[in-house]
Protein backbone atom coordinates (compact mmCIF):
# COMPACT_ATOMS: atom_id res chain seq x y z
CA UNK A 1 -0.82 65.93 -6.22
CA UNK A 2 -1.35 62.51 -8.00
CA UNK A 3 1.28 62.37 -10.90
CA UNK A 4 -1.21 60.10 -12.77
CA UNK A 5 -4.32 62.36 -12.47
CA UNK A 6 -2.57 65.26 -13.78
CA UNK A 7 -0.65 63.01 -16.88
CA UNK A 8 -4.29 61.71 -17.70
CA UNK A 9 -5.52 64.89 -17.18
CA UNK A 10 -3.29 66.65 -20.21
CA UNK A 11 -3.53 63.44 -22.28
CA UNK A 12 -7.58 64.28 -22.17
CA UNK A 13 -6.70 67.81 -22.91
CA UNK A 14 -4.90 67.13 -25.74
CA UNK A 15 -8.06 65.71 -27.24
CA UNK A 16 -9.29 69.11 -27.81
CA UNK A 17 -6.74 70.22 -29.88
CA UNK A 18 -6.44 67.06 -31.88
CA UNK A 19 -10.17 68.08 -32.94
CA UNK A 20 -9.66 71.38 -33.40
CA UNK A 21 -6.71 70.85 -35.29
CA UNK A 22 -9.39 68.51 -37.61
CA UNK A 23 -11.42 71.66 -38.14
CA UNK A 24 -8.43 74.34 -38.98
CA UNK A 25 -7.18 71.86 -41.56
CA UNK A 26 -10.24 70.98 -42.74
CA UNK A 27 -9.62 66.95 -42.76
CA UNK A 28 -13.43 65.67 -43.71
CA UNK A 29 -12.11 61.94 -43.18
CA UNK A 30 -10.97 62.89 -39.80
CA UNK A 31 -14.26 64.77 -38.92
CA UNK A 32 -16.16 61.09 -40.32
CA UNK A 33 -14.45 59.92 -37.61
CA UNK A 34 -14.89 61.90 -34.98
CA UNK A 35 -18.50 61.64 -35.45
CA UNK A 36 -17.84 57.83 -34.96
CA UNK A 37 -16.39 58.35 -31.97
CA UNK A 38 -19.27 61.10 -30.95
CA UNK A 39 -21.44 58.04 -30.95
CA UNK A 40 -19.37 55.11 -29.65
CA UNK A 41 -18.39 57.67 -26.61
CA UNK A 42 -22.41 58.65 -25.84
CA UNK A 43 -22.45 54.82 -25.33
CA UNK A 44 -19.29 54.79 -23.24
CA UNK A 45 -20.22 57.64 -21.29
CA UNK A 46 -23.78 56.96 -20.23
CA UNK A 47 -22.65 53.10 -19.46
CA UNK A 48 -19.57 54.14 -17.28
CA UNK A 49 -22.43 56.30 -14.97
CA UNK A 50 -24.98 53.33 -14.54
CA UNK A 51 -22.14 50.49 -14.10
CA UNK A 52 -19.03 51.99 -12.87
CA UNK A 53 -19.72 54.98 -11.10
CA UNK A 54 -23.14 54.61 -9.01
CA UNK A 55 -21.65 51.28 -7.30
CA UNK A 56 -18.61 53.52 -5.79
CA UNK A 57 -21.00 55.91 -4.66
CA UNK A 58 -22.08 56.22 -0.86
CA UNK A 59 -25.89 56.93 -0.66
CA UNK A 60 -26.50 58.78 2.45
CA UNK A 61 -30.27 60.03 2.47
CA UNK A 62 -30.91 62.14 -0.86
CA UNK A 63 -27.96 64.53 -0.90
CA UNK A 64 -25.78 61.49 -3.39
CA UNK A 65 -28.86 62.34 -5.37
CA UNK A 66 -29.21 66.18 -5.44
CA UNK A 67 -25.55 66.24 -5.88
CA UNK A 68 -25.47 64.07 -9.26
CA UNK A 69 -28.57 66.14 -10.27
CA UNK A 70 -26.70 69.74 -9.43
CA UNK A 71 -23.80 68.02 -11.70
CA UNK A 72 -26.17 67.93 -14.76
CA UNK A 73 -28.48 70.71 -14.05
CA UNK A 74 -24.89 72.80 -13.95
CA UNK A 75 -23.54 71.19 -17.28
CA UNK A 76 -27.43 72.05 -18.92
CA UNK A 77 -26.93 76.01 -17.44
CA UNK A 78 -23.29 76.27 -18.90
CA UNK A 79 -24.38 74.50 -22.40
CA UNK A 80 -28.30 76.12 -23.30
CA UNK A 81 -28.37 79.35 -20.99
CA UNK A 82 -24.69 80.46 -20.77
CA UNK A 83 -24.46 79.63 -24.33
CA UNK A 84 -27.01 81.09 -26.53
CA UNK A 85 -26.02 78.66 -29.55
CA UNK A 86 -24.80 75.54 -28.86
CA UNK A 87 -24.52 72.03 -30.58
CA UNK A 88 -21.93 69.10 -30.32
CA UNK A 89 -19.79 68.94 -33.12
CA UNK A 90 -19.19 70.83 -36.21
CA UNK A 91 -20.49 74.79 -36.90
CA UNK A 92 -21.14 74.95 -40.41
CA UNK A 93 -23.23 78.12 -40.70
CA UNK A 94 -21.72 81.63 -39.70
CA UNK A 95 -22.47 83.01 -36.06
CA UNK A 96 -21.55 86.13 -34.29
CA UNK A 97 -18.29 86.87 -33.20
CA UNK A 98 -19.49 86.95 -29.68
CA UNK A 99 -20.88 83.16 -29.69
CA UNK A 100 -17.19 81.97 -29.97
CA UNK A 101 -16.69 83.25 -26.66
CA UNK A 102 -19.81 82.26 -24.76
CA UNK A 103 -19.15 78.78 -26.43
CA UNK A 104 -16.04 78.80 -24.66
CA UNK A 105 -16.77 80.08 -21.49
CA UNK A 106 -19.69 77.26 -20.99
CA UNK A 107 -17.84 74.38 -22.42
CA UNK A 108 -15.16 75.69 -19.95
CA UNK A 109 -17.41 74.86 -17.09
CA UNK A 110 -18.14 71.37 -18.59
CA UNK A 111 -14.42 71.13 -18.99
CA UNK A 112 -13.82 71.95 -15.37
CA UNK A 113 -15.92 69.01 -14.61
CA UNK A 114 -14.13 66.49 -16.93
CA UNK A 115 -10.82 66.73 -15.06
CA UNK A 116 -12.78 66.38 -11.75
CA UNK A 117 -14.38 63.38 -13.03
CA UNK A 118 -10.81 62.08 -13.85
CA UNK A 119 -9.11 62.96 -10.23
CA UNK A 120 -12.76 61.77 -8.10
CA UNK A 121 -12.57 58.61 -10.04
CA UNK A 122 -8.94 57.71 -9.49
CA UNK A 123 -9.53 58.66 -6.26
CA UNK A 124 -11.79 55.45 -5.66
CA UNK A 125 -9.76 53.45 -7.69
CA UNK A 126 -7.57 53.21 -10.99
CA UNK A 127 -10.38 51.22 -12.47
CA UNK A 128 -12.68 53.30 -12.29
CA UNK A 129 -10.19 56.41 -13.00
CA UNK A 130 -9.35 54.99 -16.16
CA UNK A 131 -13.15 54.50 -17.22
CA UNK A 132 -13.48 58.04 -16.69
CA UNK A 133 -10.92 59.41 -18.64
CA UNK A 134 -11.17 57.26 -21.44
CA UNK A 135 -14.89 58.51 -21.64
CA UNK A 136 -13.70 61.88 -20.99
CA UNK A 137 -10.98 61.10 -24.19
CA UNK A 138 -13.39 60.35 -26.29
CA UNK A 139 -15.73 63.41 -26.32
CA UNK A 140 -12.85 65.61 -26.17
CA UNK A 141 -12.55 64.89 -29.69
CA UNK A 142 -16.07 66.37 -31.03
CA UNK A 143 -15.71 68.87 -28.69
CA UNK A 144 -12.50 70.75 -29.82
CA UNK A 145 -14.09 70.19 -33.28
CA UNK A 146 -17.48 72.22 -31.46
CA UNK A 147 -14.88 75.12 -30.59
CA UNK A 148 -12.74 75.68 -32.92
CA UNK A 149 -15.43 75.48 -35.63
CA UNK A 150 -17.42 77.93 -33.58
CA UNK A 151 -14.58 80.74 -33.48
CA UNK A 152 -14.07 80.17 -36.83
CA UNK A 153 -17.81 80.40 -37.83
CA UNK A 154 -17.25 83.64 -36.11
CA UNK A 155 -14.52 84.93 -38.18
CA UNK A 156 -11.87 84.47 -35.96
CA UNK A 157 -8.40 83.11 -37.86
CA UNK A 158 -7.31 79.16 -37.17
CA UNK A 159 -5.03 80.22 -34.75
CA UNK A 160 -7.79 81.79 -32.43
CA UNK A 161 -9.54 78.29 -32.69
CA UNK A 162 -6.77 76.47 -31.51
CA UNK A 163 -6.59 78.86 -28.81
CA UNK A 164 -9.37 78.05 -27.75
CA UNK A 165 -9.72 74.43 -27.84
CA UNK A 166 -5.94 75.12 -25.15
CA UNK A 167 -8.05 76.58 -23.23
CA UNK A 168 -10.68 73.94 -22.60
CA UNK A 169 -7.98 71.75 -22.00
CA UNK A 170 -6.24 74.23 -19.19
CA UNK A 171 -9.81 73.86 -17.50
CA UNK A 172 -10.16 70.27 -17.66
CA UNK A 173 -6.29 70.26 -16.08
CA UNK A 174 -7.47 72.48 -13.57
CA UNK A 175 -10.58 70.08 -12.55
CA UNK A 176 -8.13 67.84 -11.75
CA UNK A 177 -6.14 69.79 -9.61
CA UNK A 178 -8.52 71.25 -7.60
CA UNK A 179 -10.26 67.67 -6.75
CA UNK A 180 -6.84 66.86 -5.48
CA UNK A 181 -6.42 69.97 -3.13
CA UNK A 182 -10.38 71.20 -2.21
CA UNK A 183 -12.05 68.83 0.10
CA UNK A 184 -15.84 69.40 -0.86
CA UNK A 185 -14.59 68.13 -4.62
CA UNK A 186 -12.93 65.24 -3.04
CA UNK A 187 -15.83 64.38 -1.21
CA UNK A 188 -18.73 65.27 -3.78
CA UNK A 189 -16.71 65.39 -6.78
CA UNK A 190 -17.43 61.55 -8.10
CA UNK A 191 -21.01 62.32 -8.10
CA UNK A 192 -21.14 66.06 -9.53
CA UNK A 193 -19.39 64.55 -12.69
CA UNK A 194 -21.81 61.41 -12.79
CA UNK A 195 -24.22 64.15 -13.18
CA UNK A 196 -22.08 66.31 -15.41
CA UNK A 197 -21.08 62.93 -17.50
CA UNK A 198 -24.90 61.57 -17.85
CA UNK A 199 -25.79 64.92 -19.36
CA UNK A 200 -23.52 65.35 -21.65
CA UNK A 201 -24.00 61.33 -23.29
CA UNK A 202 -27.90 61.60 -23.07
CA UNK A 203 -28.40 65.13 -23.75
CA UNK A 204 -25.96 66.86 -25.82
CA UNK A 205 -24.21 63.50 -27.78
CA UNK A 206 -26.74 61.17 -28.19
CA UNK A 207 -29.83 64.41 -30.15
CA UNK A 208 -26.27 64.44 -32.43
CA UNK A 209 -26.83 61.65 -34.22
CA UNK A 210 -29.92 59.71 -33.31
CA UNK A 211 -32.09 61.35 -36.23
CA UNK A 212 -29.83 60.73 -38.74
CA UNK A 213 -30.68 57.27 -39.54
CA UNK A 214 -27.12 55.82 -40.14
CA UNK A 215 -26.88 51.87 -38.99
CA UNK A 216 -22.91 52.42 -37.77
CA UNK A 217 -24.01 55.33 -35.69
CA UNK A 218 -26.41 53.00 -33.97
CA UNK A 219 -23.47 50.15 -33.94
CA UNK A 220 -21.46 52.71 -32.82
CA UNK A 221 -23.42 53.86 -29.87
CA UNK A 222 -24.30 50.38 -28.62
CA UNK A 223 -20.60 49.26 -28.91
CA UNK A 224 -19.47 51.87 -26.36
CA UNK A 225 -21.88 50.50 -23.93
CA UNK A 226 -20.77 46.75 -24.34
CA UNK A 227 -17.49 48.12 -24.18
CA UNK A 228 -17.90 48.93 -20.68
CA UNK A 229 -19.95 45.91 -19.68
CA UNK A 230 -17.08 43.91 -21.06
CA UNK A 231 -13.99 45.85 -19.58
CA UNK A 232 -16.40 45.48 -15.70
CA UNK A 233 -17.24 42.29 -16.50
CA UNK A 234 -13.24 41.22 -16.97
CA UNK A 235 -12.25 42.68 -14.21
């Protein structure tokens, strides 16, 4: 078991409380930011795919293909069919109690796949390990902000919302560990969370902000991407 994967691993978990902890005490200067970050990691996220990852990957026939598209097809299953109501970021209009807990059990899934991202990338190098957590670290932000507001929405007490944002980082954790240990996620696991990764910037972040006109959003979003070309580029 790689000491670093698992310490980057909980440090990526811990995002998810941070933003929950944002929703339970109601901090609208922290959830400004967060939204920030929302775009400026879309940005990150989708750049890290197209320049980091794809180089490390070995093409062999279409199966590097089919296996970045099963990453995204499975993060689109656990997010719109798994999840009957489902948005990035914060719940601000009440929901059934039961949506709390179908939120959680598909953003568990996408969870899974951030701490395999984490441990697949490290496993080609710390470079590119870092990338991906760092992208990972900054969407774990809006989404403990998703859960917790999404229990709450459902009536469920503060505490229940930080319960649940614990648990999204235990699955994240455990993404990690089983990349370590199973060989098919050793061997497929860099390009399931490419998959996983490019849906989540294109698809869920970026329809979060792009139609509300705001110039720093925009900024924000391009920034990430340069971000990446710059940290590749000096390195």
């Amino acid at each position: 078991m790689s000491a670093a994967a698992l310490l980057l691993g909980l440090v990526a978990a811990a995002g998810n409380l941070i933003g929950a902890a944002v929703v339970v005490r109601r901090a609208p200067t922290g959830l400004k930011f967060i939204e920030t970050m929302l775009a400026f990691g879309a940005g990150f996220m989708l750049a890290v795919v197209l320049v980091g990852v794809l180089p490390h990957l070995q093409f062999t026939g279409i199966w590097t293909g089919v296996t970045i598209l099963a990453g995204y097809l499975a993060v689109h299953l656990a997010h719109h069919v798994v999840v009957p109501h489902f948005h990035f970021g914060e719940e601000t209009h009440a929901v059934g109690a039961g949506v709390g807990t179908s939120a959680l059990v598909g953003l568990s899934i996408h969870s899974f796949f951030d701490g395999v991202a984490i441990a697949s990338g490290l496993q080609a190098s710390a470079a590119l390990g870092t990338m991906l957590f760092l992208s990972v670290l900054l969407h774990k932000l809006p989404e403990g902000v998703t859960i917790a507001s999404v229990v709450m929405a459902g009536g469920q007490p503060g505490g229940q919302a930080v319960r649940a944002a614990l648990g999204l980082g235990a699955a994240t954790v455990l993404g990690v560990v089983l990349t370590e240990v199973a060989a098919p996620l050793a061997t497929w696991g860099l390009a399931l969370a490419a998959g996983a990764t490019l849906y989540v910037a294109a698809s869920n972040l970026v329809p979060e902000f792009q139609n509300k006109r705001r110039m720093d959003l925009t900024f924000s979003f391009f920034g990430g991407a340069a971000a990446v070309i710059l940290l590749e580029l000096w390195r």
